[in-house]
PDB file of N, CA and C in Angstrom:
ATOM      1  N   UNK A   1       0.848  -1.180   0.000  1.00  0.00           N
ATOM      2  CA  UNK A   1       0.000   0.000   0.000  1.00  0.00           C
ATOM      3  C   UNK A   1       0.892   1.240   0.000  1.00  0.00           C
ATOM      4  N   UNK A   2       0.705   2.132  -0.986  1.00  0.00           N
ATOM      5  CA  UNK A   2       1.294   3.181  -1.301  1.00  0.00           C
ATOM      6  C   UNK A   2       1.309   4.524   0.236  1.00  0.00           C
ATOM      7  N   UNK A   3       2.192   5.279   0.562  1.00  0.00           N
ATOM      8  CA  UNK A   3       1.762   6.154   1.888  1.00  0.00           C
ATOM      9  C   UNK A   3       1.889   7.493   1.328  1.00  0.00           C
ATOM     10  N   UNK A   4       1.508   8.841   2.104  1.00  0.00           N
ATOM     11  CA  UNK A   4       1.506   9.738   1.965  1.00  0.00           C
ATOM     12  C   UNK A   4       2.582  10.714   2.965  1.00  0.00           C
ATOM     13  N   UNK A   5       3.622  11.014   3.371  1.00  0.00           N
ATOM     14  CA  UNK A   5       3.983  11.677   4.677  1.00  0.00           C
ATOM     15  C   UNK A   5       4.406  12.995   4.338  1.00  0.00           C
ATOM     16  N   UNK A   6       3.997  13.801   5.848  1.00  0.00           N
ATOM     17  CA  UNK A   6       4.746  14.809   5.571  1.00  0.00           C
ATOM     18  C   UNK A   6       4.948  15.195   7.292  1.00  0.00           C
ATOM     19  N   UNK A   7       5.990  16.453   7.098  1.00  0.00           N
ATOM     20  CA  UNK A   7       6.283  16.876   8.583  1.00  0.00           C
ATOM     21  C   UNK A   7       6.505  18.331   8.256  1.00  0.00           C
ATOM     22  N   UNK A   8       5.314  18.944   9.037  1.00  0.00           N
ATOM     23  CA  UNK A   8       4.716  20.236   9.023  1.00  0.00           C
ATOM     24  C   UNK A   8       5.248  20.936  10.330  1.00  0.00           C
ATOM     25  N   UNK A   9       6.170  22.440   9.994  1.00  0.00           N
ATOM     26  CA  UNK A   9       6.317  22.951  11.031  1.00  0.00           C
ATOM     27  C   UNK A   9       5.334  23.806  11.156  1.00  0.00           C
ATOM     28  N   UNK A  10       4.943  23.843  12.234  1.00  0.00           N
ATOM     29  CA  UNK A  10       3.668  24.978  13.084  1.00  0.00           C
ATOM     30  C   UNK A  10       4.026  26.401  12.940  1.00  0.00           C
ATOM     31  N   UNK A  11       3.277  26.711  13.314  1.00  0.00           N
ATOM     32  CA  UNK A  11       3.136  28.574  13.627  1.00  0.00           C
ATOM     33  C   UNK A  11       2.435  29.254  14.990  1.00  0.00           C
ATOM     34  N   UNK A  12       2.422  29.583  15.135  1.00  0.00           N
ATOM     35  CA  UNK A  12       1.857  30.538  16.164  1.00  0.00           C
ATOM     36  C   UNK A  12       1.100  29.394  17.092  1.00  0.00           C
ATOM     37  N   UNK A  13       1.761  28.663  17.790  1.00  0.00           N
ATOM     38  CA  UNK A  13       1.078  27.343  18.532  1.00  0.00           C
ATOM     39  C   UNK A  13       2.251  26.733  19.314  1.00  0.00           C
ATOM     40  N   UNK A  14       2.105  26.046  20.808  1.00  0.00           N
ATOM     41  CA  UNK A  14       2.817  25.733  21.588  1.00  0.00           C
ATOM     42  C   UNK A  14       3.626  24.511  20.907  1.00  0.00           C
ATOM     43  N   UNK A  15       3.215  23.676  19.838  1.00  0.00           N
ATOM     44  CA  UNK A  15       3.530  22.028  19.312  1.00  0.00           C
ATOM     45  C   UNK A  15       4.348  22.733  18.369  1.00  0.00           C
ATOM     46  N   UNK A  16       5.649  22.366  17.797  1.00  0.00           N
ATOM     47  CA  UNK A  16       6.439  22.706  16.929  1.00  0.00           C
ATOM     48  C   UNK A  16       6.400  22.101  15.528  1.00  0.00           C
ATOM     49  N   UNK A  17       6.057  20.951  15.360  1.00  0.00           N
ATOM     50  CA  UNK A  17       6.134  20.161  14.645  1.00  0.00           C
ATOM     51  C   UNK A  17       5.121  18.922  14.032  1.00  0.00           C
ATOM     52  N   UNK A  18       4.049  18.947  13.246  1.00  0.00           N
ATOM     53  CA  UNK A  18       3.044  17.833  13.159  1.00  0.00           C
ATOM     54  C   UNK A  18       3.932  16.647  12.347  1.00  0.00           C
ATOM     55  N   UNK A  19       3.780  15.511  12.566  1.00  0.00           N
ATOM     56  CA  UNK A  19       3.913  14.369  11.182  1.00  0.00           C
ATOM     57  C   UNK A  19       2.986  13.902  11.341  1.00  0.00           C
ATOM     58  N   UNK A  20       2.855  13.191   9.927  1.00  0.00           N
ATOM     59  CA  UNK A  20       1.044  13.056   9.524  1.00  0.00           C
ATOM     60  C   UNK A  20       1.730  12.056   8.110  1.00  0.00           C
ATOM     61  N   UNK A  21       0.780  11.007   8.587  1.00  0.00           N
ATOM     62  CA  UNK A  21       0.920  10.163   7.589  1.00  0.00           C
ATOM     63  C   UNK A  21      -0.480   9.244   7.176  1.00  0.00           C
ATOM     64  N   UNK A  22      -0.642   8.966   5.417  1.00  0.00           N
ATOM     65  CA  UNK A  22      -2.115   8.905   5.266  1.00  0.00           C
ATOM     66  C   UNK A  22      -1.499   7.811   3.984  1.00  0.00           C
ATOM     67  N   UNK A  23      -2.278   6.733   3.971  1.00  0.00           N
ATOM     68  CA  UNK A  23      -2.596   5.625   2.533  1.00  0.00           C
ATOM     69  C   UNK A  23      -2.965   6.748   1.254  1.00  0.00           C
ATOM     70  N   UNK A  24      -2.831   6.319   0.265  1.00  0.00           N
ATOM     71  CA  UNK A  24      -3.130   6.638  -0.850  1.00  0.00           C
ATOM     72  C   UNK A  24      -4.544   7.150  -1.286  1.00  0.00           C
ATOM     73  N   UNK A  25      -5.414   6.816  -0.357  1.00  0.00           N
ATOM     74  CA  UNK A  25      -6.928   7.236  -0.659  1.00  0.00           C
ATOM     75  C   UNK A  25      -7.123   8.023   0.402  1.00  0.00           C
ATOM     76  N   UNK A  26      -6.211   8.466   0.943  1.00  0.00           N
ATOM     77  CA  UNK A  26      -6.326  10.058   1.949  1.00  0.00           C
ATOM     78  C   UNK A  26      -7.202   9.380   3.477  1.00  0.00           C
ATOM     79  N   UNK A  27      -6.838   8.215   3.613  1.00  0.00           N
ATOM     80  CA  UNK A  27      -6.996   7.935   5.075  1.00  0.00           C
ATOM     81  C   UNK A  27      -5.844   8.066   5.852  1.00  0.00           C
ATOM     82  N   UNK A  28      -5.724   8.361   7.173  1.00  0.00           N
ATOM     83  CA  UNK A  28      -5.122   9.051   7.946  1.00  0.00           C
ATOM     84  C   UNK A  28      -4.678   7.883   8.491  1.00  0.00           C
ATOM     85  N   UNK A  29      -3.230   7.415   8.528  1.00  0.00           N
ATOM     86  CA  UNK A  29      -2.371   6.467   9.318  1.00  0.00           C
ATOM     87  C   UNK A  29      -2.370   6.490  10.491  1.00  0.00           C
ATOM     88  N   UNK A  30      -1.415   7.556  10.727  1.00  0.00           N
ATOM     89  CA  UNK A  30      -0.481   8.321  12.450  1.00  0.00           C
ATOM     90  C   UNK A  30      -0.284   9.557  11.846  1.00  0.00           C
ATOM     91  N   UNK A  31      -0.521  10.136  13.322  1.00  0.00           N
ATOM     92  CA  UNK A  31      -0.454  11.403  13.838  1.00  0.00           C
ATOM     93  C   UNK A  31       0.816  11.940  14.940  1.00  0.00           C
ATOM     94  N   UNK A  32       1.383  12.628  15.139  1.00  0.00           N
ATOM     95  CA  UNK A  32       2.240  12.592  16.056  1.00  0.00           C
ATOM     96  C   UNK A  32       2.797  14.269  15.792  1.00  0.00           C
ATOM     97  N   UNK A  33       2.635  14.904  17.102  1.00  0.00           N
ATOM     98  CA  UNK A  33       2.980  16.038  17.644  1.00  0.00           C
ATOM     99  C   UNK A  33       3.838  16.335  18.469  1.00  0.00           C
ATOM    100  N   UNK A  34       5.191  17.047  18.214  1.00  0.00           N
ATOM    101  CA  UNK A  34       5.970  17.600  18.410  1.00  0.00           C
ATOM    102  C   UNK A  34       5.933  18.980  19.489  1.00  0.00           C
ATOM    103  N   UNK A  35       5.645  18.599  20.888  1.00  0.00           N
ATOM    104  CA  UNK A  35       5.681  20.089  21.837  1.00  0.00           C
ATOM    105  C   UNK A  35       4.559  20.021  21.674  1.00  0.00           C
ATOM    106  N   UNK A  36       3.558  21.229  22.374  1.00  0.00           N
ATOM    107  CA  UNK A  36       2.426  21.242  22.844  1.00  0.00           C
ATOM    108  C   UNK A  36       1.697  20.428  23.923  1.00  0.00           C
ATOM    109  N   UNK A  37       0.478  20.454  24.384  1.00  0.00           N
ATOM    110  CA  UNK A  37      -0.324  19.527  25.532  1.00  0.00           C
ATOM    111  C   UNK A  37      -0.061  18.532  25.167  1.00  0.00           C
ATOM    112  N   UNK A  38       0.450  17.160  25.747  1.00  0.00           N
ATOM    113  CA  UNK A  38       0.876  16.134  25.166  1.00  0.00           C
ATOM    114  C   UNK A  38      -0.104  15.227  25.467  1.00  0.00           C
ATOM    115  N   UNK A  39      -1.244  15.160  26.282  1.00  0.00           N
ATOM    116  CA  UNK A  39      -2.593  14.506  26.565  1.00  0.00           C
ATOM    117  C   UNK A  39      -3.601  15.154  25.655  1.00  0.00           C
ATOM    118  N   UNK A  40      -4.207  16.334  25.785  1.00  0.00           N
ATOM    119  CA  UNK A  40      -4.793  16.250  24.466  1.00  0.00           C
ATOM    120  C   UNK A  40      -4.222  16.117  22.965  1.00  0.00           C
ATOM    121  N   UNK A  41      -2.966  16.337  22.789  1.00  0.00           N
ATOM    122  CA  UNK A  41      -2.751  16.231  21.645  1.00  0.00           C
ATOM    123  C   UNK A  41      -3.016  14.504  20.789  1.00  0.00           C
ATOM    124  N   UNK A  42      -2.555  14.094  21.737  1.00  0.00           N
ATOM    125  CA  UNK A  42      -2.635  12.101  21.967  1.00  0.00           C
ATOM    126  C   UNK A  42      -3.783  12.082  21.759  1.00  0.00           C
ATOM    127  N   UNK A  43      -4.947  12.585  22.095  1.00  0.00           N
ATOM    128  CA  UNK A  43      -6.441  12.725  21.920  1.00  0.00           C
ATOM    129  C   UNK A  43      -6.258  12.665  20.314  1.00  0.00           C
ATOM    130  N   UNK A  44      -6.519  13.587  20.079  1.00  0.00           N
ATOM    131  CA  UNK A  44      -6.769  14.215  18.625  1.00  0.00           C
ATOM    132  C   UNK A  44      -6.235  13.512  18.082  1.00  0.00           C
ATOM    133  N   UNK A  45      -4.876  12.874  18.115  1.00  0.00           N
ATOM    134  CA  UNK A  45      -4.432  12.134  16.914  1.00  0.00           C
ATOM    135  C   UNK A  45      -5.146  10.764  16.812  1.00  0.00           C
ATOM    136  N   UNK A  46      -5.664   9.892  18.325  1.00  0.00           N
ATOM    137  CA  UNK A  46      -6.031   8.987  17.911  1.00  0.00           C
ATOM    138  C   UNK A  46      -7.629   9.244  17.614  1.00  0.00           C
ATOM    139  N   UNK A  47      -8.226  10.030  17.887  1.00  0.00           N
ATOM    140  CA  UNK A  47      -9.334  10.476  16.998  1.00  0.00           C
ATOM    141  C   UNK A  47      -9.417  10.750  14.987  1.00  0.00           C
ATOM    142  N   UNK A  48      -8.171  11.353  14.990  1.00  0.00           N
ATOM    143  CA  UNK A  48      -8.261  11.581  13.476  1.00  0.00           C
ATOM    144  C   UNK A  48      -7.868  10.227  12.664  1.00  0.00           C
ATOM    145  N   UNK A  49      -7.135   8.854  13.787  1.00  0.00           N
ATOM    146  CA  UNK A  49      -6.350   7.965  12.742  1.00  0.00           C
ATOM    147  C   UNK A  49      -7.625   7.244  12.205  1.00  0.00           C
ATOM    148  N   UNK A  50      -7.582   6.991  10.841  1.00  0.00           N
ATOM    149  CA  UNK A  50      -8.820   6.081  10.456  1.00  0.00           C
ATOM    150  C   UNK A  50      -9.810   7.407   9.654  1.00  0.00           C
ATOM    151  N   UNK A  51      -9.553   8.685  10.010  1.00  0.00           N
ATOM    152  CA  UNK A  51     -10.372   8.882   9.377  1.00  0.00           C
ATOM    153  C   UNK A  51      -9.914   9.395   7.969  1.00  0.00           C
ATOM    154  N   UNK A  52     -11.310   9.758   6.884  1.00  0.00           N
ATOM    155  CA  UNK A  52     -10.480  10.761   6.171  1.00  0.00           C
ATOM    156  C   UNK A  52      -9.836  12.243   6.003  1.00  0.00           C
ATOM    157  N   UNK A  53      -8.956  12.563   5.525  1.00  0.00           N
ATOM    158  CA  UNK A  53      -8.327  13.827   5.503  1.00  0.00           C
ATOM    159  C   UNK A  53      -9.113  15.094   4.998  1.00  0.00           C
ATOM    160  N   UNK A  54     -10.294  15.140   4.221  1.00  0.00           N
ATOM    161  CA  UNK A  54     -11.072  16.060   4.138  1.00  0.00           C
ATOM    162  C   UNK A  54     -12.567  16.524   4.970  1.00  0.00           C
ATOM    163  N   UNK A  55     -12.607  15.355   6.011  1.00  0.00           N
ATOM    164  CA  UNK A  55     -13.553  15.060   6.983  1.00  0.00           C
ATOM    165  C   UNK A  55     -12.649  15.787   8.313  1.00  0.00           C
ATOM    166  N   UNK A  56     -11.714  15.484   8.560  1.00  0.00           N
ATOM    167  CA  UNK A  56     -10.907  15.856   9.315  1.00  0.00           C
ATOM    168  C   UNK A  56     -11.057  17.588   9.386  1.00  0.00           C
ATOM    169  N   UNK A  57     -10.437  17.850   8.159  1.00  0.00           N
ATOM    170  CA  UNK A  57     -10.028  19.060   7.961  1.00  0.00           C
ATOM    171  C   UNK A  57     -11.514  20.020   8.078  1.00  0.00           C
ATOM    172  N   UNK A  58     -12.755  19.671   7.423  1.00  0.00           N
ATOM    173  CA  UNK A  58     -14.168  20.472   7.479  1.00  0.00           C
ATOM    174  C   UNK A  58     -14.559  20.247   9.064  1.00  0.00           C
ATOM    175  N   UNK A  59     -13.810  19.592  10.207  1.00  0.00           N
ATOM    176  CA  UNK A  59     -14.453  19.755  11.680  1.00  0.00           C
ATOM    177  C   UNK A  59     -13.280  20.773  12.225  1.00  0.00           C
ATOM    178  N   UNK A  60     -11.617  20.300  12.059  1.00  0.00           N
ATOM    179  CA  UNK A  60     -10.739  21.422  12.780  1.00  0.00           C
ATOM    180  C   UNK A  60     -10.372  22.695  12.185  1.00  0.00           C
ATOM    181  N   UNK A  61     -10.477  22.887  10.979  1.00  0.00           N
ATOM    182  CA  UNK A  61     -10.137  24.435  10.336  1.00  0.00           C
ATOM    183  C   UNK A  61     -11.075  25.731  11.225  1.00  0.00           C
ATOM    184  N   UNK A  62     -10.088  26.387  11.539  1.00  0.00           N
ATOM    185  CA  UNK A  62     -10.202  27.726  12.345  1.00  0.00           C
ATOM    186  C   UNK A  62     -10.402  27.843  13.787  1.00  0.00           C
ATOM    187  N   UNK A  63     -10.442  26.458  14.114  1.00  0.00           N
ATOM    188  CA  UNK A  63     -10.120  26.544  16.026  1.00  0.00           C
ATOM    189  C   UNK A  63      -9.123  27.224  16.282  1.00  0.00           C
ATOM    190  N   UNK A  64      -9.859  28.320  17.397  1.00  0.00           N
ATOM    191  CA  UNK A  64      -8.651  28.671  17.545  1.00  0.00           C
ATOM    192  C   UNK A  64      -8.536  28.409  18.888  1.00  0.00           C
ATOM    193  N   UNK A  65      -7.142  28.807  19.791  1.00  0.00           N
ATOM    194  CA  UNK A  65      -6.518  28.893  21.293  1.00  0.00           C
ATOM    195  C   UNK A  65      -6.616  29.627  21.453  1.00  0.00           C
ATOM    196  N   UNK A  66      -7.729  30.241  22.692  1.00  0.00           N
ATOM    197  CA  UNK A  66      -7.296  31.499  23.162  1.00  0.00           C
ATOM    198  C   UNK A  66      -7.605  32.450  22.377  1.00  0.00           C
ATOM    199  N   UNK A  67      -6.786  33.293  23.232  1.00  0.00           N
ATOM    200  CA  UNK A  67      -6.698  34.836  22.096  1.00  0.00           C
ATOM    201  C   UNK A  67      -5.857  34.740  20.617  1.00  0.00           C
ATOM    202  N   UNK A  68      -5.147  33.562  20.409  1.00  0.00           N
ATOM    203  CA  UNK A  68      -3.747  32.911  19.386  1.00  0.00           C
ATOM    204  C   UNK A  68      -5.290  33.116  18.128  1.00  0.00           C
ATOM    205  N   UNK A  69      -4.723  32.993  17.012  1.00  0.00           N
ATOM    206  CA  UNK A  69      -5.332  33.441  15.806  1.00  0.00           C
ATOM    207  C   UNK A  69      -5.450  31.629  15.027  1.00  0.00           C
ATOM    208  N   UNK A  70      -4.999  30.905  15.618  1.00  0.00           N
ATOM    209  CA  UNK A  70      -4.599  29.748  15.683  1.00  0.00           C
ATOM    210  C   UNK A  70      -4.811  28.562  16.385  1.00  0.00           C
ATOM    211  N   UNK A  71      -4.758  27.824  16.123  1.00  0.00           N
ATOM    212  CA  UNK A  71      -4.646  26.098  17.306  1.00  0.00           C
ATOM    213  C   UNK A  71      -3.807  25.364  16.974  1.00  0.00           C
ATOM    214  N   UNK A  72      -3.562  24.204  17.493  1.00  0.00           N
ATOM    215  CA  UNK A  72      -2.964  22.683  17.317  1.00  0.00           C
ATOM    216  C   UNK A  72      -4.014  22.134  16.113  1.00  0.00           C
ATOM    217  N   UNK A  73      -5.319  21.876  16.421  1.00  0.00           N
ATOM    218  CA  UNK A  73      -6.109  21.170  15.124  1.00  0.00           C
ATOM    219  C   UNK A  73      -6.300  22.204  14.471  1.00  0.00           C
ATOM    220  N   UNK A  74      -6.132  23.925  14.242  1.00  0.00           N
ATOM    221  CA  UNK A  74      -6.200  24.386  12.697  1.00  0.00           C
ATOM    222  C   UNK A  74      -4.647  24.209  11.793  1.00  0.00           C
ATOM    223  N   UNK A  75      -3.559  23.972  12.919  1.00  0.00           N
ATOM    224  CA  UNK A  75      -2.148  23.783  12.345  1.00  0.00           C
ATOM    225  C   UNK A  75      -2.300  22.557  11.401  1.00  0.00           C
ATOM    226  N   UNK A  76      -3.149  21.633  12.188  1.00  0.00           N
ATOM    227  CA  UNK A  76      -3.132  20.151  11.790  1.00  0.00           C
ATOM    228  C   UNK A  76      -4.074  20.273  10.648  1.00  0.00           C
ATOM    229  N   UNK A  77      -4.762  21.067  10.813  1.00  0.00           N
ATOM    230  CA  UNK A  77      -5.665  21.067   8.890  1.00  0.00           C
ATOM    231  C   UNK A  77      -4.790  21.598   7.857  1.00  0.00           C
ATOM    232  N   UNK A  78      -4.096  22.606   8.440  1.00  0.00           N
ATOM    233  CA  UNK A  78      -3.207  22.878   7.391  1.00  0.00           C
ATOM    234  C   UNK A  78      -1.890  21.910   6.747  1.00  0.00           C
ATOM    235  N   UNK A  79      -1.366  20.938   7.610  1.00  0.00           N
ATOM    236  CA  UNK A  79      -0.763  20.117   6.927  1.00  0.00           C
ATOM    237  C   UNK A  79      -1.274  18.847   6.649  1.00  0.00           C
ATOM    238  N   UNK A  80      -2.594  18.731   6.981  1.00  0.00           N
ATOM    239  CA  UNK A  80      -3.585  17.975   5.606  1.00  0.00           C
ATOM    240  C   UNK A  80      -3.692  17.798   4.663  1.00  0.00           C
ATOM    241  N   UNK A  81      -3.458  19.581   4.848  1.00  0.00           N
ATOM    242  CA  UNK A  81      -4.367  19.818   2.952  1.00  0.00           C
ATOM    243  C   UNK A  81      -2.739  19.930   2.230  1.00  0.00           C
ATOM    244  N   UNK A  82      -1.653  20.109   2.758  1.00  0.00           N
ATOM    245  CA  UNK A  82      -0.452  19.761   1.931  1.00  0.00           C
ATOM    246  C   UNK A  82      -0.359  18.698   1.890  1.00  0.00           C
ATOM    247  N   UNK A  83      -0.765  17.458   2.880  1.00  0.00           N
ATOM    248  CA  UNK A  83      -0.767  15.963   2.543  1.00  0.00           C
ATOM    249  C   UNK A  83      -1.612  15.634   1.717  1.00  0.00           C
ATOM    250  N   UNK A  84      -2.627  15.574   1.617  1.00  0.00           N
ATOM    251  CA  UNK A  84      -3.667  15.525   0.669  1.00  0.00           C
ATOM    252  C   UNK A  84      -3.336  15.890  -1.013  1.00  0.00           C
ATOM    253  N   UNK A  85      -2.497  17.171  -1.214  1.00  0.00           N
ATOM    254  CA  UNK A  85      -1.931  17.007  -2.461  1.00  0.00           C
ATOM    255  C   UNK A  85      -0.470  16.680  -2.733  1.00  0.00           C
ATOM    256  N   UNK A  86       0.199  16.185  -1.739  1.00  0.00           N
ATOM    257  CA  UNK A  86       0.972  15.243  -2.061  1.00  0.00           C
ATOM    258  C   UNK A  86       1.003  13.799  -2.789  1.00  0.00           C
ATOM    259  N   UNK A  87       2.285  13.313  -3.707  1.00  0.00           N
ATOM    260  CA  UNK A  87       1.886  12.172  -3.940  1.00  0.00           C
ATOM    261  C   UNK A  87       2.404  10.930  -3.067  1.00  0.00           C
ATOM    262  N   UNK A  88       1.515   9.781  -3.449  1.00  0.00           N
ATOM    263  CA  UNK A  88       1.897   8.372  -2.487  1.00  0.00           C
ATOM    264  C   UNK A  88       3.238   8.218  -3.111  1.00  0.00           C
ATOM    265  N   UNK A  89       3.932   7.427  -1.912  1.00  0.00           N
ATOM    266  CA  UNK A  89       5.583   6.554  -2.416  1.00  0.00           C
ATOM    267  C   UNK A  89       4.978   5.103  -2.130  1.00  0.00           C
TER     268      UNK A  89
END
């Protein structure tokens, strides 16, 4: 089975670093976050594994933290949608 990976540095968010890895038909492998809440983050990833990457992305885009313009799951939509048009190896 063909995979998808990538490793997304963050922005304006406590987690430095997402990797995100998805099969060829844009289902979501593993998740794994770099810095940030390390209990919810563990949440979220095993919530998103299994699902798909454009299902994903239409529930976390624009959460934000706080007063931050930003989150952990809008960081994580954003290196979705660069996984998503990536190709499988």
């Amino acid at each position: 089975m063909a995979v998808k990976h990538i490793q997304y540095e963050t922005s304006g968010t406590c987690s430095r670093l997402i990797d995100v890895t998805a099969d060829e038909n844009n289902i979501i492998q593993q998740v794994f976050f770099l810095g940030g809440c390390n209990g919810n983050l563990q949440g979220i990833s095993r919530l998103v594994c299994g699902q798909h990457i454009d299902d994903v992305i239409s529930k976390i885009r624009g959460i934000k933290c706080g007063a931050k313009t930003t989150s952990c799951p809008d960081q994580l939509a954003n290196a979705l949608e660069q996984l998503k048009n990536a190709k499988a190896e």
